[in-house]
PDB file of N, CA and C in Angstrom:
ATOM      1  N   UNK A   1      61.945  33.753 -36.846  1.00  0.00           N
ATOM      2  CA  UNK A   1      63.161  33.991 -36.091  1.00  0.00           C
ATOM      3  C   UNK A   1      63.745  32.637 -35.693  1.00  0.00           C
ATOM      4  N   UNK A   2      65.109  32.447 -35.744  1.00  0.00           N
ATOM      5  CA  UNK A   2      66.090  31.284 -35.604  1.00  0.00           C
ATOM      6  C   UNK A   2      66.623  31.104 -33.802  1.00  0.00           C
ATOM      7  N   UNK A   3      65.775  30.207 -32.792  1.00  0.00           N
ATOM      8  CA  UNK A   3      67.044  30.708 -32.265  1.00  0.00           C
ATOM      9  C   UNK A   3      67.779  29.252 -31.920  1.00  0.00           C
ATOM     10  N   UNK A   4      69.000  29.226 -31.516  1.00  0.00           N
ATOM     11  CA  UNK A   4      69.968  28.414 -31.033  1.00  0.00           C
ATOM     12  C   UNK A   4      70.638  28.581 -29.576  1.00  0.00           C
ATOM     13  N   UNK A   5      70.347  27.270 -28.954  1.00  0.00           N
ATOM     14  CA  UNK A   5      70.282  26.860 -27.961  1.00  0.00           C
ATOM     15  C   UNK A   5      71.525  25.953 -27.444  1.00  0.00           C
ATOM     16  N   UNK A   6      72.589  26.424 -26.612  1.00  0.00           N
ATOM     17  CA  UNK A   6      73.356  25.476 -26.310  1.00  0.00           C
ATOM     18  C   UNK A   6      73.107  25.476 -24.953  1.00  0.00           C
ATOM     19  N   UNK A   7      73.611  23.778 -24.321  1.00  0.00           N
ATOM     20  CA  UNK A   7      72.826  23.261 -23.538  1.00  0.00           C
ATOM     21  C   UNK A   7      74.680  22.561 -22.918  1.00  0.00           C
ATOM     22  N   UNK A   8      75.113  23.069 -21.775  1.00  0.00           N
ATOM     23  CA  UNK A   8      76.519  22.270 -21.185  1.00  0.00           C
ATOM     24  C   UNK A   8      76.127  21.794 -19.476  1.00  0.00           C
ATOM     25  N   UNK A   9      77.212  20.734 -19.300  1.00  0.00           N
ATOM     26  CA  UNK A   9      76.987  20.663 -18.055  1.00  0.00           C
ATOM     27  C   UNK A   9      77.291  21.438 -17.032  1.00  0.00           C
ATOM     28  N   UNK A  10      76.793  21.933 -15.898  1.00  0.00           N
ATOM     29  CA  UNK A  10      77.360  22.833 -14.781  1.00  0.00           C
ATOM     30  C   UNK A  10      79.019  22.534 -14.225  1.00  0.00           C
ATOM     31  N   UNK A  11      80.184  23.422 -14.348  1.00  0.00           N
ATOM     32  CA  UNK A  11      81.486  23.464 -14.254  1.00  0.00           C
ATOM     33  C   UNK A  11      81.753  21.929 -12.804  1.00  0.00           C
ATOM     34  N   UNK A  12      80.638  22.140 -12.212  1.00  0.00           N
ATOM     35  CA  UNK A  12      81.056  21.559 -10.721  1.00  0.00           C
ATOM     36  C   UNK A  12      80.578  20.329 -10.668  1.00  0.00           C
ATOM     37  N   UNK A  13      80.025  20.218 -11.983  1.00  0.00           N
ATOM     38  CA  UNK A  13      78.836  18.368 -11.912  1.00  0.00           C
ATOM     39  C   UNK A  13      80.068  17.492 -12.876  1.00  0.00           C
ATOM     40  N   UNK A  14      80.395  16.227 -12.671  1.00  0.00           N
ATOM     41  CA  UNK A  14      81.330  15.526 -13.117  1.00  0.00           C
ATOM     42  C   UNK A  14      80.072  14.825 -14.304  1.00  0.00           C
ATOM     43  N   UNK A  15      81.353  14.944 -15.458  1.00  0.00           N
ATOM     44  CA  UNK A  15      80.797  15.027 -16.962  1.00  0.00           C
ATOM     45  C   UNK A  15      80.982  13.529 -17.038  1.00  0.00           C
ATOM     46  N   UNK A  16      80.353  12.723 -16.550  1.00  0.00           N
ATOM     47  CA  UNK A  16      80.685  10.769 -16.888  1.00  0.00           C
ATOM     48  C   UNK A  16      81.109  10.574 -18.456  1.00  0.00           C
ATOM     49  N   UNK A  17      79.755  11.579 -19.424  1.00  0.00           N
ATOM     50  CA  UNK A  17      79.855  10.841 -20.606  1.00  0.00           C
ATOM     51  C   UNK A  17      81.344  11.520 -21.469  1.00  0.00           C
ATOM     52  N   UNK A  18      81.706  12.877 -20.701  1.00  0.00           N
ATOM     53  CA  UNK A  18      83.070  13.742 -21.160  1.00  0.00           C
ATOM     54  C   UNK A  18      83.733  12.971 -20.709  1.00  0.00           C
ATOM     55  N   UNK A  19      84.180  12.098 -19.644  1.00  0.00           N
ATOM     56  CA  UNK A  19      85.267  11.703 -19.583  1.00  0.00           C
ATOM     57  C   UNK A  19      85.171   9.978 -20.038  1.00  0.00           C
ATOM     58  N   UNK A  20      84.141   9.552 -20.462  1.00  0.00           N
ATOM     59  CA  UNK A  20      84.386   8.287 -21.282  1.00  0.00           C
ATOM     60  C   UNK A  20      85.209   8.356 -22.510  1.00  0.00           C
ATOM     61  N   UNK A  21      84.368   9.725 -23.356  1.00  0.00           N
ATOM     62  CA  UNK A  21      85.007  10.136 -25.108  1.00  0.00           C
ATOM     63  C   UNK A  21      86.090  10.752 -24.747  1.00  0.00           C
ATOM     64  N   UNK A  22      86.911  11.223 -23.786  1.00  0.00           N
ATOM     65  CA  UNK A  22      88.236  11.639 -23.456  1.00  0.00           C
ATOM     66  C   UNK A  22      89.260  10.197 -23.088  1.00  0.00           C
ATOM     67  N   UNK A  23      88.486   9.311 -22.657  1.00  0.00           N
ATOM     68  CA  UNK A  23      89.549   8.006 -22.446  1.00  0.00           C
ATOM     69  C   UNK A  23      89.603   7.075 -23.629  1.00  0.00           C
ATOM     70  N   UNK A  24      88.364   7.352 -24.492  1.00  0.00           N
ATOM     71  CA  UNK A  24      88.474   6.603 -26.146  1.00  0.00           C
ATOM     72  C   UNK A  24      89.319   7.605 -26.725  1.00  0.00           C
ATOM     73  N   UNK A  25      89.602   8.728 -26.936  1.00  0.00           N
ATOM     74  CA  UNK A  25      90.071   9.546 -27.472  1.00  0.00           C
ATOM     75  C   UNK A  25      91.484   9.156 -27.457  1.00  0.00           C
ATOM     76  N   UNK A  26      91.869   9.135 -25.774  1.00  0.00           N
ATOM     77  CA  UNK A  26      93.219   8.748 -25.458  1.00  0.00           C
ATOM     78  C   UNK A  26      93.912   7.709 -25.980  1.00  0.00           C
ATOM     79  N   UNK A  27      92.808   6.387 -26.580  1.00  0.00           N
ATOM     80  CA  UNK A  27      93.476   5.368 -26.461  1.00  0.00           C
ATOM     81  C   UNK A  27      93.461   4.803 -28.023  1.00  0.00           C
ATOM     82  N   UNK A  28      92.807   6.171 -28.590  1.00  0.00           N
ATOM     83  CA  UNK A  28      92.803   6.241 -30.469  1.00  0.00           C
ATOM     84  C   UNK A  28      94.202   6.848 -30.594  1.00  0.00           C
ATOM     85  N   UNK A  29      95.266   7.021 -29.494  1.00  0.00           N
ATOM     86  CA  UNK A  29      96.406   7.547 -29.678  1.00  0.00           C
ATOM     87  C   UNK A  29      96.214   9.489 -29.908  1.00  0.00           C
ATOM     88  N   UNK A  30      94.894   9.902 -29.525  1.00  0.00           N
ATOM     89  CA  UNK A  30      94.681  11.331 -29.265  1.00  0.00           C
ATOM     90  C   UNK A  30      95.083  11.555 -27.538  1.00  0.00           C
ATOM     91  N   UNK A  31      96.751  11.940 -27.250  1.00  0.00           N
ATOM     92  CA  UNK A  31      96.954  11.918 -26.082  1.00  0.00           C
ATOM     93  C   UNK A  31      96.879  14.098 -25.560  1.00  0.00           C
ATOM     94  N   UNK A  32      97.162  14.234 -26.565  1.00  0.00           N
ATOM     95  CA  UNK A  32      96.515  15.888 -26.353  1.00  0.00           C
ATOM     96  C   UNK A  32      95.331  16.233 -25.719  1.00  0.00           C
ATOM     97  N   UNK A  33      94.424  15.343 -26.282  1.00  0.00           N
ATOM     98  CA  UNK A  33      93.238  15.818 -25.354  1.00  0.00           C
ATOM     99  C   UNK A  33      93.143  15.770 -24.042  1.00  0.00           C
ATOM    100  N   UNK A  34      92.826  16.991 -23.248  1.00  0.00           N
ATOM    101  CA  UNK A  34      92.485  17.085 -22.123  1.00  0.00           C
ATOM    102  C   UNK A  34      91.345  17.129 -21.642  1.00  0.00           C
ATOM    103  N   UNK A  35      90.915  17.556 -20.763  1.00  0.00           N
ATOM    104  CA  UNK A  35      88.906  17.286 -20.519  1.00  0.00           C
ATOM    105  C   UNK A  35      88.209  17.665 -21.482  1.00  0.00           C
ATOM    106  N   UNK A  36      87.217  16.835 -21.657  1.00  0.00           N
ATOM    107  CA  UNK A  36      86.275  16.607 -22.394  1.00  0.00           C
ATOM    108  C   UNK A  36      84.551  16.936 -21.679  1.00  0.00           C
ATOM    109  N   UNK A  37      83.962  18.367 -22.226  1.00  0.00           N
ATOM    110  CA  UNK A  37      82.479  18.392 -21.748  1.00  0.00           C
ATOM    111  C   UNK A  37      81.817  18.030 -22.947  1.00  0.00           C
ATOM    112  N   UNK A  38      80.209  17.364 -22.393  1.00  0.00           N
ATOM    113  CA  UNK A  38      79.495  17.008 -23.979  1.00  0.00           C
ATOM    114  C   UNK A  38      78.362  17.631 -23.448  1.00  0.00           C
ATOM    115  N   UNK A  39      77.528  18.261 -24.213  1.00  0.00           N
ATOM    116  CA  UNK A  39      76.450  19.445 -24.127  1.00  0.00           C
ATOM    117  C   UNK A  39      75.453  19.179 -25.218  1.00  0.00           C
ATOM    118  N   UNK A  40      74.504  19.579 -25.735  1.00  0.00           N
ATOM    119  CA  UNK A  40      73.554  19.599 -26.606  1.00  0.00           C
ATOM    120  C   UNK A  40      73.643  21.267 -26.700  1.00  0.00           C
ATOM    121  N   UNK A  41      72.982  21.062 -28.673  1.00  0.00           N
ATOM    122  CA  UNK A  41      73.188  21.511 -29.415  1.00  0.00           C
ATOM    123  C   UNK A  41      71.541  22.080 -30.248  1.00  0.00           C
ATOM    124  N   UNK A  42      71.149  22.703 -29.775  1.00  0.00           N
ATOM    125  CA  UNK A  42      69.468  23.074 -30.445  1.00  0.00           C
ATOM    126  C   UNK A  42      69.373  24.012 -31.349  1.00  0.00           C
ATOM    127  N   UNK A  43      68.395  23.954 -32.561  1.00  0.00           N
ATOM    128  CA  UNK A  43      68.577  24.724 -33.296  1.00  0.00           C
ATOM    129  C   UNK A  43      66.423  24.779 -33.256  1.00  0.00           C
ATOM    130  N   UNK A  44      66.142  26.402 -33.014  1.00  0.00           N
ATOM    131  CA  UNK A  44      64.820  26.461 -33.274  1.00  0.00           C
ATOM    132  C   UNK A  44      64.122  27.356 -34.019  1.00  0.00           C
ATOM    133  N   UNK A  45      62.947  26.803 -34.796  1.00  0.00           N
ATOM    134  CA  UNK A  45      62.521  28.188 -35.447  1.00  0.00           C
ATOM    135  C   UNK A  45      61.434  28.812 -34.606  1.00  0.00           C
ATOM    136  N   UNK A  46      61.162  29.705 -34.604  1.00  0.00           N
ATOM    137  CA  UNK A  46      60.723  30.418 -33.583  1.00  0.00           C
ATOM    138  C   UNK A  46      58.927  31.081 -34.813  1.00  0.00           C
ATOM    139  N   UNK A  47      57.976  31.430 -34.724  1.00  0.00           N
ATOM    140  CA  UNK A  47      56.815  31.787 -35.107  1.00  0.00           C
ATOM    141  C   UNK A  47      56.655  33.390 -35.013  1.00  0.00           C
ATOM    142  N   UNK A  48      58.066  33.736 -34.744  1.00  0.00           N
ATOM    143  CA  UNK A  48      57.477  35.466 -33.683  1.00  0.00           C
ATOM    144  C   UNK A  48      58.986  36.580 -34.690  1.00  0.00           C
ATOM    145  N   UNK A  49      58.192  37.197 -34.706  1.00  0.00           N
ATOM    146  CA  UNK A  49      59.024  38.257 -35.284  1.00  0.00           C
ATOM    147  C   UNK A  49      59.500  39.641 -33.930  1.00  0.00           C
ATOM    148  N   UNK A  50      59.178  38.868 -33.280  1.00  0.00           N
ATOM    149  CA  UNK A  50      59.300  40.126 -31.942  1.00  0.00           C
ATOM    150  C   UNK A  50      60.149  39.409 -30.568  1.00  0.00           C
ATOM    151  N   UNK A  51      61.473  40.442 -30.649  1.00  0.00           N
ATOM    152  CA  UNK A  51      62.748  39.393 -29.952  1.00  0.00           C
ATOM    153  C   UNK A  51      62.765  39.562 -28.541  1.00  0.00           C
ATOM    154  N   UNK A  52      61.487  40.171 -28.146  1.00  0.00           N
ATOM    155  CA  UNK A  52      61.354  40.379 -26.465  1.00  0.00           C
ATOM    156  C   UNK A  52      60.974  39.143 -26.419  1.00  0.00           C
ATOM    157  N   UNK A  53      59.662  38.440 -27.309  1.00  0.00           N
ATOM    158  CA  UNK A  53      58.941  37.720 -27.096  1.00  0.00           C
ATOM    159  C   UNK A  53      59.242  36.231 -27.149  1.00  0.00           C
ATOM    160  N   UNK A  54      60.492  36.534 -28.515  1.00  0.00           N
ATOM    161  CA  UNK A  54      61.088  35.286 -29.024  1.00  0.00           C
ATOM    162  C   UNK A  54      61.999  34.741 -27.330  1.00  0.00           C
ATOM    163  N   UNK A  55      62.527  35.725 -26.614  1.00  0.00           N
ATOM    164  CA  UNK A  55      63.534  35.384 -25.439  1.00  0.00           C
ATOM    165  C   UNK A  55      62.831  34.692 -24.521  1.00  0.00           C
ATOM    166  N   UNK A  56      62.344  35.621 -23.973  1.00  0.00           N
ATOM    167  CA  UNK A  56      60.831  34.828 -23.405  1.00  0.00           C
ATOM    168  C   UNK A  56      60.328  33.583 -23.288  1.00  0.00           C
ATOM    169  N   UNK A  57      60.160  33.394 -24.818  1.00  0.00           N
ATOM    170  CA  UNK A  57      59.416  32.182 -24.893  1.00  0.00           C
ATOM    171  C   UNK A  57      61.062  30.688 -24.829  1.00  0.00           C
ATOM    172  N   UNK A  58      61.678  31.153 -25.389  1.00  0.00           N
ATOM    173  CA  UNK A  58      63.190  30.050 -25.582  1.00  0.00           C
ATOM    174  C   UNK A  58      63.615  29.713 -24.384  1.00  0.00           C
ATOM    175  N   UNK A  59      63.543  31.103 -22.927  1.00  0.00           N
ATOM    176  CA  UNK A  59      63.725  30.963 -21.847  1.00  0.00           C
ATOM    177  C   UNK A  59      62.945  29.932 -20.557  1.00  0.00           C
ATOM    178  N   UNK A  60      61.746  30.301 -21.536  1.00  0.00           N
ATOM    179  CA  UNK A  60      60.778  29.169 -20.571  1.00  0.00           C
ATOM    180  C   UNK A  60      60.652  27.487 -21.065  1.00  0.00           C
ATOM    181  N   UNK A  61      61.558  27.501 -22.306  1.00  0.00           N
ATOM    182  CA  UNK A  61      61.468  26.047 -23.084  1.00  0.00           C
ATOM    183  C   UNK A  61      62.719  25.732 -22.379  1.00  0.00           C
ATOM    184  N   UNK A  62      63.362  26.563 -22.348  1.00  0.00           N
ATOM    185  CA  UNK A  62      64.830  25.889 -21.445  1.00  0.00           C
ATOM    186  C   UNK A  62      64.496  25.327 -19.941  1.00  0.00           C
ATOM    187  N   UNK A  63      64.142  26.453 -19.289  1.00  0.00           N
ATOM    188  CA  UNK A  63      63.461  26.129 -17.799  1.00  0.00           C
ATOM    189  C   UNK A  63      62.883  24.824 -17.925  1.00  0.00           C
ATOM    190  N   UNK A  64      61.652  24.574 -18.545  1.00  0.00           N
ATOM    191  CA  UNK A  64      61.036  23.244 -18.600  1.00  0.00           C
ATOM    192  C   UNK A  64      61.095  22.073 -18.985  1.00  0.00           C
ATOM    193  N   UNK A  65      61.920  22.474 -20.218  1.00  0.00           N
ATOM    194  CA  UNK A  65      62.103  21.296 -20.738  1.00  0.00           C
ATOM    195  C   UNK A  65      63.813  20.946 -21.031  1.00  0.00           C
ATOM    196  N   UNK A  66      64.163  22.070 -21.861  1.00  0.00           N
ATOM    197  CA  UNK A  66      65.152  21.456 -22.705  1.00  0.00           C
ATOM    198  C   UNK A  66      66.485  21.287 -21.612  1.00  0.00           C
ATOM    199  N   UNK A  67      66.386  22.517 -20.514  1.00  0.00           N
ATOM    200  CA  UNK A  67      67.840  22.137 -19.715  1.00  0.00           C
ATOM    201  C   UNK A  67      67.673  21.821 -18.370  1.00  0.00           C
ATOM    202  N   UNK A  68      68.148  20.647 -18.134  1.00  0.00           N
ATOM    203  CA  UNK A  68      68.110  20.041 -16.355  1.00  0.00           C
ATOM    204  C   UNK A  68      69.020  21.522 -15.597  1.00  0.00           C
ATOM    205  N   UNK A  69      68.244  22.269 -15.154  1.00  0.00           N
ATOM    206  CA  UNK A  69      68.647  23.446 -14.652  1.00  0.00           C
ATOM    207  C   UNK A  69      69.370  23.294 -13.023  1.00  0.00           C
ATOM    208  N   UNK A  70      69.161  22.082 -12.429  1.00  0.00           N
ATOM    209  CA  UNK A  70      69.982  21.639 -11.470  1.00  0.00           C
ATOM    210  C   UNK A  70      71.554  21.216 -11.570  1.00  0.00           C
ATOM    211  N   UNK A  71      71.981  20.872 -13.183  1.00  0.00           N
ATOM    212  CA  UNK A  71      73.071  20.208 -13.353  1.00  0.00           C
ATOM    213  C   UNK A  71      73.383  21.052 -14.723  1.00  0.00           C
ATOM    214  N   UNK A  72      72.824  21.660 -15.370  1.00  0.00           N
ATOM    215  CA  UNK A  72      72.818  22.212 -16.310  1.00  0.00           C
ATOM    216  C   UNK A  72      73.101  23.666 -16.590  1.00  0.00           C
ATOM    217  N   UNK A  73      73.988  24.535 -17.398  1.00  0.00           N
ATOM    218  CA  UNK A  73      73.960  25.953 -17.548  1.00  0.00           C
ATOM    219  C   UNK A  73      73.333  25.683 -19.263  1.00  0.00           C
ATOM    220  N   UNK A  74      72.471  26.903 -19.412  1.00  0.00           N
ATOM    221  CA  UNK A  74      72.234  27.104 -20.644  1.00  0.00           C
ATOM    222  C   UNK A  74      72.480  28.426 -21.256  1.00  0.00           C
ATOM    223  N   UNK A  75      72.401  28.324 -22.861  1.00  0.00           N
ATOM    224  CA  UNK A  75      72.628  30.150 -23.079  1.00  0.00           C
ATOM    225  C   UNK A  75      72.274  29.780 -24.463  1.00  0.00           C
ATOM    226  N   UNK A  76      71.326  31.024 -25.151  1.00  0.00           N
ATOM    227  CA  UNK A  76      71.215  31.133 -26.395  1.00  0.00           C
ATOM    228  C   UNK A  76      71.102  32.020 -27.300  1.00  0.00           C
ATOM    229  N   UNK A  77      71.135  31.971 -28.383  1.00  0.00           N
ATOM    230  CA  UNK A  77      71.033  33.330 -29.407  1.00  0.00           C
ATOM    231  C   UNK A  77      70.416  32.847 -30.665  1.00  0.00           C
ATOM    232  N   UNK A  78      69.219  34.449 -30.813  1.00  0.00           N
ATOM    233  CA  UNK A  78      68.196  34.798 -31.447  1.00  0.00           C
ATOM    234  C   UNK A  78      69.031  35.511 -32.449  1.00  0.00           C
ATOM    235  N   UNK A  79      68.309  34.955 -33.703  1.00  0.00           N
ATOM    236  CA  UNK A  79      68.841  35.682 -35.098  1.00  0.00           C
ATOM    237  C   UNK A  79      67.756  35.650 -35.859  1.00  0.00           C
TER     238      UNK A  79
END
């Protein structure tokens, strides 16, 4: 089982590294762009053919490891 993991910053935490690539952006003459969030992008294979188990387990890799859950929202999907 596949699952994929996206990883953004929390709406209310100021994005430093979004608004650096939004002021290079600006000054590549990309004046359209408006805010800029940057997030991670996970892609996992999973050992389990059983999608209670697969959630479960992706949920507790997020908790621990993969998302700073203080500054962080996460969300993912099992295929």
């Amino acid at each position: 089982m596949k699952a994929t993991v996206y990883v953004t910053i929390k709406q209310n935490v100021l994005d430093v590294q979004g608004t650096a690539v939004q002021g290079a952006l600006h000054s590549m003459g990309f004046e359209e762009v408006g805010k800029v969030r940057i997030g991670k992008y996970l892609e996992l294979e999973l050992g389990t053919t059983d999608k209670a188990e697969a959630e479960a387990r992706v949920k507790a890799m997020c908790e621990k490891l993969l998302a700073n859950t203080v500054i962080e929202d996460y969300r993912y999907e099992l295929a």
